[in-house]
C-alpha atoms as a PDB file:
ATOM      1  CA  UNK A   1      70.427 147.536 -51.584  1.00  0.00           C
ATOM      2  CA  UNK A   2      72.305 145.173 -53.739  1.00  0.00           C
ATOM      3  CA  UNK A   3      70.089 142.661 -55.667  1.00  0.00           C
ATOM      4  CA  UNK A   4      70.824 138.718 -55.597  1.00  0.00           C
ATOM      5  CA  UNK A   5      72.310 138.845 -58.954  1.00  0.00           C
ATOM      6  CA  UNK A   6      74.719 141.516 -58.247  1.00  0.00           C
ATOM      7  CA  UNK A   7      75.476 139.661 -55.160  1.00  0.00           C
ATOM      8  CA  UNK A   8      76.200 136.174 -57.072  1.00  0.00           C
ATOM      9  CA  UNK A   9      78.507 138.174 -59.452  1.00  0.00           C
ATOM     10  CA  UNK A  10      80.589 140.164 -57.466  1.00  0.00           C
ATOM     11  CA  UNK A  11      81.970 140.367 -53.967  1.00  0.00           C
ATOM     12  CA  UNK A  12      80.842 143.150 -51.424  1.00  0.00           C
ATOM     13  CA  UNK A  13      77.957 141.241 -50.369  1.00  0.00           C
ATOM     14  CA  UNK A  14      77.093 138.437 -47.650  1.00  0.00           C
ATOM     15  CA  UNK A  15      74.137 135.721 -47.740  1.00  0.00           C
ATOM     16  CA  UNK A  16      72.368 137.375 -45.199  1.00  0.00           C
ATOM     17  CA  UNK A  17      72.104 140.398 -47.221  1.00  0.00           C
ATOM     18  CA  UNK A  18      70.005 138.718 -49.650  1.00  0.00           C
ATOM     19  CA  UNK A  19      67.157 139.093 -47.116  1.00  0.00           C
ATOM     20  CA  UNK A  20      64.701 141.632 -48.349  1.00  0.00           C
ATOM     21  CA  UNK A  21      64.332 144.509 -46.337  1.00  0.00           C
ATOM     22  CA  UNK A  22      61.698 147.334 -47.967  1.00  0.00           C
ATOM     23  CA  UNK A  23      62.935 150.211 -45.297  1.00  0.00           C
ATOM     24  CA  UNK A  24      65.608 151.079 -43.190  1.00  0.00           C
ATOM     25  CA  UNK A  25      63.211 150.146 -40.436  1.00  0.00           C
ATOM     26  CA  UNK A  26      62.867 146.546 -41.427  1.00  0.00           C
ATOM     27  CA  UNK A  27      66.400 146.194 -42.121  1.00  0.00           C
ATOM     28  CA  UNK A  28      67.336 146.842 -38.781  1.00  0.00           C
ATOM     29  CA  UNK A  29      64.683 144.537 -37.415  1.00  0.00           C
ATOM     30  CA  UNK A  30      66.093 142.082 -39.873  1.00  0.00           C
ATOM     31  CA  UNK A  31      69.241 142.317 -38.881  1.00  0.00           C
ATOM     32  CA  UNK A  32      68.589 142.269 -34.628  1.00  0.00           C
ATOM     33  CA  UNK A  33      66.953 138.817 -35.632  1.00  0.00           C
ATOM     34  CA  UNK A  34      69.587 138.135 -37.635  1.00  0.00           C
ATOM     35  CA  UNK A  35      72.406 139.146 -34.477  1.00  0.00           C
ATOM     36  CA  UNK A  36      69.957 137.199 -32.255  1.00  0.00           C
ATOM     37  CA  UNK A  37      69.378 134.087 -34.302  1.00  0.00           C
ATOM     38  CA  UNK A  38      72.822 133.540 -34.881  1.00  0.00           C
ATOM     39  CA  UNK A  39      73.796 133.827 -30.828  1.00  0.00           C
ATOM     40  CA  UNK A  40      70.908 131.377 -30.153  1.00  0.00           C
ATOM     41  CA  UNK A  41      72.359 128.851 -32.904  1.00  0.00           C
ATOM     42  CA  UNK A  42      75.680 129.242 -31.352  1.00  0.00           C
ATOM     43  CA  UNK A  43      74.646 128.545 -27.842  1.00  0.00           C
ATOM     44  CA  UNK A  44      72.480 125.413 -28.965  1.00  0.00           C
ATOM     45  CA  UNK A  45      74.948 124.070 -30.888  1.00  0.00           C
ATOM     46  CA  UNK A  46      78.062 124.423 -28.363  1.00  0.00           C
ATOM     47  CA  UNK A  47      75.184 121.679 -26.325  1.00  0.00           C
ATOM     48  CA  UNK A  48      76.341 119.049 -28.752  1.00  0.00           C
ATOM     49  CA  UNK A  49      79.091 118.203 -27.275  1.00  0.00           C
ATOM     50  CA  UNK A  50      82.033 114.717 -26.537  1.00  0.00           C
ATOM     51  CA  UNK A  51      84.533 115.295 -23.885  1.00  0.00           C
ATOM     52  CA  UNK A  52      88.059 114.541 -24.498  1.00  0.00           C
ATOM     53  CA  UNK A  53      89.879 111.946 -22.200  1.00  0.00           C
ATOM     54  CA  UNK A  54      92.860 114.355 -20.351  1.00  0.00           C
ATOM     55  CA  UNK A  55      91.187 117.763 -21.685  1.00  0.00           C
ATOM     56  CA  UNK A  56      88.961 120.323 -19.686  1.00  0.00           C
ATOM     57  CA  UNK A  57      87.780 121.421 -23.286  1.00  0.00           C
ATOM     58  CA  UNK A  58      85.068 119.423 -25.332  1.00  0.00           C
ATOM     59  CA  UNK A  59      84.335 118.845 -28.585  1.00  0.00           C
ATOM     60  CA  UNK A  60      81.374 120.372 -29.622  1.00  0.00           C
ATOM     61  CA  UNK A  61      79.235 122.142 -32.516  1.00  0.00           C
ATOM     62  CA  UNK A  62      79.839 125.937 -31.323  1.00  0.00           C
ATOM     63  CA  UNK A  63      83.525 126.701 -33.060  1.00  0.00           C
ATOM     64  CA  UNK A  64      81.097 125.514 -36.224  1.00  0.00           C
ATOM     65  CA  UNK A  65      78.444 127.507 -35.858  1.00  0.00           C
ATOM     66  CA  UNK A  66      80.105 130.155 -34.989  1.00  0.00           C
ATOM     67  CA  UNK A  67      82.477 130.556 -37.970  1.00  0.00           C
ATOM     68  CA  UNK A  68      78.634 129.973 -40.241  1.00  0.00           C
ATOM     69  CA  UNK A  69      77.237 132.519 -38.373  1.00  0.00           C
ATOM     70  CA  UNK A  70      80.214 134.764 -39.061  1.00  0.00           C
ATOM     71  CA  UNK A  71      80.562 133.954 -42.822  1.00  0.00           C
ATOM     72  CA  UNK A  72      76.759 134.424 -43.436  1.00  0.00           C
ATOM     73  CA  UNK A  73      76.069 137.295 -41.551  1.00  0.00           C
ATOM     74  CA  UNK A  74      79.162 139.820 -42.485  1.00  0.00           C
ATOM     75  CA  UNK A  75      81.795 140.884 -40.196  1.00  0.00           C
ATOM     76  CA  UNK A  76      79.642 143.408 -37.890  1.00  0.00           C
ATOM     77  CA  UNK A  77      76.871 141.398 -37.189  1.00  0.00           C
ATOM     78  CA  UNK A  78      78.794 138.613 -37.208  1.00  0.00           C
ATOM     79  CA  UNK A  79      81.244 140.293 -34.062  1.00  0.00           C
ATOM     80  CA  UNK A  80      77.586 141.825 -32.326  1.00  0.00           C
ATOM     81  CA  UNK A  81      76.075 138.567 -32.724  1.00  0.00           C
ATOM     82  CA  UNK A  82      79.042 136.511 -30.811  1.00  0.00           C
ATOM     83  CA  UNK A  83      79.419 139.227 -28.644  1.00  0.00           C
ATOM     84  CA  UNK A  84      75.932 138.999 -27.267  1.00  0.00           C
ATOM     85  CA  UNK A  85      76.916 135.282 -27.130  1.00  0.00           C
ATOM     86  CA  UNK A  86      79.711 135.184 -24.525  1.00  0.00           C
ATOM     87  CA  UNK A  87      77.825 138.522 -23.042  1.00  0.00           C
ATOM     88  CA  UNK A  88      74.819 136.526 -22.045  1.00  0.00           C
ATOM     89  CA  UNK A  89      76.593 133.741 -21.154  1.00  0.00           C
ATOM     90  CA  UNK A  90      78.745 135.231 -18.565  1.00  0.00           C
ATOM     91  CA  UNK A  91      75.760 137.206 -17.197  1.00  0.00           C
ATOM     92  CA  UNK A  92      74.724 133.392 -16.207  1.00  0.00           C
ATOM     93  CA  UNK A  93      72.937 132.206 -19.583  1.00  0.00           C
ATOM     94  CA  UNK A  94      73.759 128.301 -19.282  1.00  0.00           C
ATOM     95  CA  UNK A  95      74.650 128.184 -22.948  1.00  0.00           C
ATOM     96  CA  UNK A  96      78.124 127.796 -23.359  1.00  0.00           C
ATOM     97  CA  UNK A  97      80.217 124.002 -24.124  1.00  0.00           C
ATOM     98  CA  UNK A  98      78.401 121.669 -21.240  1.00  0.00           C
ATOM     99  CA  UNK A  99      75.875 124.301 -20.408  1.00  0.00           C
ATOM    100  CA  UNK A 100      78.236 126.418 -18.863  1.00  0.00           C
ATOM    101  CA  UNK A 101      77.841 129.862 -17.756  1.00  0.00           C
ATOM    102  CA  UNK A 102      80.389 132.688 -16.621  1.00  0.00           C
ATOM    103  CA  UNK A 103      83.802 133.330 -17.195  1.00  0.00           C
ATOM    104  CA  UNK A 104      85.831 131.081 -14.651  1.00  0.00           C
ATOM    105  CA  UNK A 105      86.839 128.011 -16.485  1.00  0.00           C
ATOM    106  CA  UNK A 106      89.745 127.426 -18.796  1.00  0.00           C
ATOM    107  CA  UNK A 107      88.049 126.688 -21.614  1.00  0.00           C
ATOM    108  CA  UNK A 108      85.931 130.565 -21.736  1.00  0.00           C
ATOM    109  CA  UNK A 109      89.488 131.813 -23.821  1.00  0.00           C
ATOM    110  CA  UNK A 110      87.333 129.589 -26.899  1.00  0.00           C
ATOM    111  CA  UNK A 111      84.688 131.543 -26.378  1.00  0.00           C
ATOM    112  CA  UNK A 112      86.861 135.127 -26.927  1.00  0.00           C
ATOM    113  CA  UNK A 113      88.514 133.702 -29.919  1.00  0.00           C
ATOM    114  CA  UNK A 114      85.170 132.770 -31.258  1.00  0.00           C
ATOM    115  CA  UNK A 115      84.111 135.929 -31.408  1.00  0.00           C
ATOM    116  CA  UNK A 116      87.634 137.266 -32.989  1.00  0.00           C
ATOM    117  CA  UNK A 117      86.792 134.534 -35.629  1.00  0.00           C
ATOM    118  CA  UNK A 118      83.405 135.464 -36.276  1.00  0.00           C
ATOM    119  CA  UNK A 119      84.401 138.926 -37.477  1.00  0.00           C
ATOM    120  CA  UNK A 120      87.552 137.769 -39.335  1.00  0.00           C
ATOM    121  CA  UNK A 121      85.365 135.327 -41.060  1.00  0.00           C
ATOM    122  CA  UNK A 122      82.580 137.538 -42.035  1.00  0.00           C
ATOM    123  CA  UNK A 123      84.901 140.047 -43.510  1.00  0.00           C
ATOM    124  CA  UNK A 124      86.202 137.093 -45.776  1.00  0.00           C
ATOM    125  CA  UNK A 125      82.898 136.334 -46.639  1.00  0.00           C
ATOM    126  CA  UNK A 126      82.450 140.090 -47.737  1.00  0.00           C
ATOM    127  CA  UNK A 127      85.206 139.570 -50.009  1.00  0.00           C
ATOM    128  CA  UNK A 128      84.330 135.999 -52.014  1.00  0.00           C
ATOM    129  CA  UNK A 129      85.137 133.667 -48.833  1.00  0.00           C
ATOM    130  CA  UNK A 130      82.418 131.619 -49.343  1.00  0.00           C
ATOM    131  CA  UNK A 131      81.945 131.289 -52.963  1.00  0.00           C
ATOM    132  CA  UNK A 132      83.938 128.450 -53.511  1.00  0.00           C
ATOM    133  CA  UNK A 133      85.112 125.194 -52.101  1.00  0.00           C
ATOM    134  CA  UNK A 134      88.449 126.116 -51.864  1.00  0.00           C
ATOM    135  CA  UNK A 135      87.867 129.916 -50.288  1.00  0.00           C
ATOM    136  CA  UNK A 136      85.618 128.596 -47.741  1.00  0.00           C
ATOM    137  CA  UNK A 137      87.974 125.849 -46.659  1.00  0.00           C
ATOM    138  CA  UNK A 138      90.699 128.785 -46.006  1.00  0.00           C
ATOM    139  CA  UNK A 139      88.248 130.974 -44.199  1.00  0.00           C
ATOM    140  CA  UNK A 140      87.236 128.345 -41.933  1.00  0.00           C
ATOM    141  CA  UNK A 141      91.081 126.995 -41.620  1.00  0.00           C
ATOM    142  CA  UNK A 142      91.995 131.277 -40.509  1.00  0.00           C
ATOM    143  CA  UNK A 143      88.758 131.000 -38.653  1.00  0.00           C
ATOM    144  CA  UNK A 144      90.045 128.026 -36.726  1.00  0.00           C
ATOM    145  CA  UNK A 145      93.567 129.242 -36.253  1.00  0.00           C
ATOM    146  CA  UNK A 146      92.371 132.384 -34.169  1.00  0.00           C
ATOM    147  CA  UNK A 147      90.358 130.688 -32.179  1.00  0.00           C
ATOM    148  CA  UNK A 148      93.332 128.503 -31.056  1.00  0.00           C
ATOM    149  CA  UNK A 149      95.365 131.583 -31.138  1.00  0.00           C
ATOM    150  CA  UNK A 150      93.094 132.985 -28.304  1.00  0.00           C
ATOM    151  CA  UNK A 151      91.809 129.634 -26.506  1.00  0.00           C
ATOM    152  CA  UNK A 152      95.373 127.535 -26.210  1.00  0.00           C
ATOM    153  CA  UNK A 153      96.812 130.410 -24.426  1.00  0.00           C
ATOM    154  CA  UNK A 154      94.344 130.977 -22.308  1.00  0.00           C
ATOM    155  CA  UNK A 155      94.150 127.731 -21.948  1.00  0.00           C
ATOM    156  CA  UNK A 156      97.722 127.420 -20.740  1.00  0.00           C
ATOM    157  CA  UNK A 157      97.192 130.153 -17.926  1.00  0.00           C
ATOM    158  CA  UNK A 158      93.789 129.468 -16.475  1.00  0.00           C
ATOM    159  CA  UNK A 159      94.526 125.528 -16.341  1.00  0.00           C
ATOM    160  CA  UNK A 160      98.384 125.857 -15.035  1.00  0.00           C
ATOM    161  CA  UNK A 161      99.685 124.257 -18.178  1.00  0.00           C
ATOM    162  CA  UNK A 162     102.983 124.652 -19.977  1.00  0.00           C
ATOM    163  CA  UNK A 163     102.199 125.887 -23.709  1.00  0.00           C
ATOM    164  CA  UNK A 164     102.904 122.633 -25.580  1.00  0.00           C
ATOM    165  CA  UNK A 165     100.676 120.675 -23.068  1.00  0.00           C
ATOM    166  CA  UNK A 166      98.044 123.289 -23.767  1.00  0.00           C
ATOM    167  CA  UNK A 167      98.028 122.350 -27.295  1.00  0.00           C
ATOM    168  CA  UNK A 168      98.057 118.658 -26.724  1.00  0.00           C
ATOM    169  CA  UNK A 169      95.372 118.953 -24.280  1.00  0.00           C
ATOM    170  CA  UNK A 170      93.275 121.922 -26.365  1.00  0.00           C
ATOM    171  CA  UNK A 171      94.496 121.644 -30.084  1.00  0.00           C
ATOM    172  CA  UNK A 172      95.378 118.758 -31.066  1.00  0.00           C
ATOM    173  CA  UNK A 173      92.683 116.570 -30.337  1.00  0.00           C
ATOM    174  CA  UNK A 174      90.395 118.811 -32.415  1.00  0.00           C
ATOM    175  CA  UNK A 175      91.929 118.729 -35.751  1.00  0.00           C
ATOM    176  CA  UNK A 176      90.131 116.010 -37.323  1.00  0.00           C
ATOM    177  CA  UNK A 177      87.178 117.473 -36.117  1.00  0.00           C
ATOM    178  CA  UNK A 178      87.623 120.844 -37.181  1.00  0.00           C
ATOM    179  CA  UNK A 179      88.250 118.970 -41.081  1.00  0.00           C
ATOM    180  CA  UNK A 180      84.760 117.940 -41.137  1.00  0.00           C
ATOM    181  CA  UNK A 181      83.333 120.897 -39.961  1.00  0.00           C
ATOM    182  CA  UNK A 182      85.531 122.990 -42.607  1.00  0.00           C
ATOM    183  CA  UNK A 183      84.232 119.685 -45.178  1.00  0.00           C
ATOM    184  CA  UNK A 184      80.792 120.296 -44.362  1.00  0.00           C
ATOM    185  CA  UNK A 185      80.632 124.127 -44.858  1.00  0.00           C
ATOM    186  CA  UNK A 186      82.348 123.801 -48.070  1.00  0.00           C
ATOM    187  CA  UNK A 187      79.610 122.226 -49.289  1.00  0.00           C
ATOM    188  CA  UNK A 188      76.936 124.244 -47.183  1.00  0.00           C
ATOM    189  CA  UNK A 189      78.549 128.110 -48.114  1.00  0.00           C
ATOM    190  CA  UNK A 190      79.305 127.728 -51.605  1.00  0.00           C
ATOM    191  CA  UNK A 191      75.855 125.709 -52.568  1.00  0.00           C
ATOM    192  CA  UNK A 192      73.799 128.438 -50.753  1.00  0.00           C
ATOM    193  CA  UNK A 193      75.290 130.390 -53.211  1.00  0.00           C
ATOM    194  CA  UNK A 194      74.934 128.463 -56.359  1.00  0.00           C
ATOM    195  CA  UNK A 195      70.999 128.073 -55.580  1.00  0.00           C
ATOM    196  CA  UNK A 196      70.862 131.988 -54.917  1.00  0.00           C
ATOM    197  CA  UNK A 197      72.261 132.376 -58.370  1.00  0.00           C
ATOM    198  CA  UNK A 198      69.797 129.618 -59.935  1.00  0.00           C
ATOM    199  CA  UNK A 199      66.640 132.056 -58.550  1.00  0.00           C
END
């Protein structure tokens, strides 16, 4: 198991891997909390939401979390963790944008490229993504830009929209928002890692 100075120094190695483990036992109880903590997060978080005037898609604190829980978690438990997101949710779990539930509204495509983005992120994260200002602002910005990739689209075709008013009505609106969020975990990512390195 890589220690937290090896993990400061080098690449290879996420923040959640920094939690001590003493057996392969505990590590995978570690890491099911870890897979469940980071679905629960999401779903809370996707309750903080502000609709948008004109758009059947909110703005809320889920695309966030979910790109954190990617990043600090690594790319597999990152993907299992989302994945038991939207799974739960569409079995009727009321904790998707708006507490929503299921499958059948035209925002759920965010929800698919959430999970995409989780895994993308997390194997960024495995490779220095988060150790600077500057990395994590392009691994939330790739983040970001498959989770449009996935929700305008589906966007388009589940609301009856032509492409461009898709991304007026589910992209656009979100852009300032999505700079703070990718403001706030540069300083959130790369300071978790300067006080790991301080210890």
């Amino acid at each position: 198991m890589a220690t937290a100075a090896t993990s400061v120094t080098g690449t290879g190695t996420v923040l959640a891997d920094l939690l001590p483990a003493s057996s392969a036992a505990r590590a995978r109880v570690r890491d099911a909390a870890l897979i469940l903590g980071g679905a629960v997060l999401t779903g809370v978080t996707a309750q903080i939401t502000v609709p948008v005037p004109g758009s059947p898609v909110p703005v809320s604190g889920q695309t966030f979390a979910a790109l954190l829980v990617g990043t600090a978690l690594g790319a597999r438990r990152g993907f299992l963790s989302l994945a038991l997101y939207a799974v739960a949710g569409m079995a009727g779990m009321p904790w998707f944008a708006e507490a929503r539930s299921g499958a059948a509204f035209p925002s759920f495509g965010y929800v698919l490229g959430m999970l995409l983005a989780a895994t993308v992120a997390g194997a960024l994260a495995r490779r220095g993504g988060d150790r600077s200002a500057l990395r994590t602002a392009g691994t939330m910005a790739l983040g970001s830009a498959i989770i449009y990739a996935v929700g305008v689209p589906y966007l388009a075709l589940a609301a009856h929209l032509s492409l461009s008013q898709a991304v007026a009505a589910g992209l656009t609106p979100f852009l300032i928002g999505d700079a703070l969020k990718a403001a706030l975990a540069m300083g959130v990512l790369p300071s978790a890692w300067r006080l790991v390195g301080r210890r």
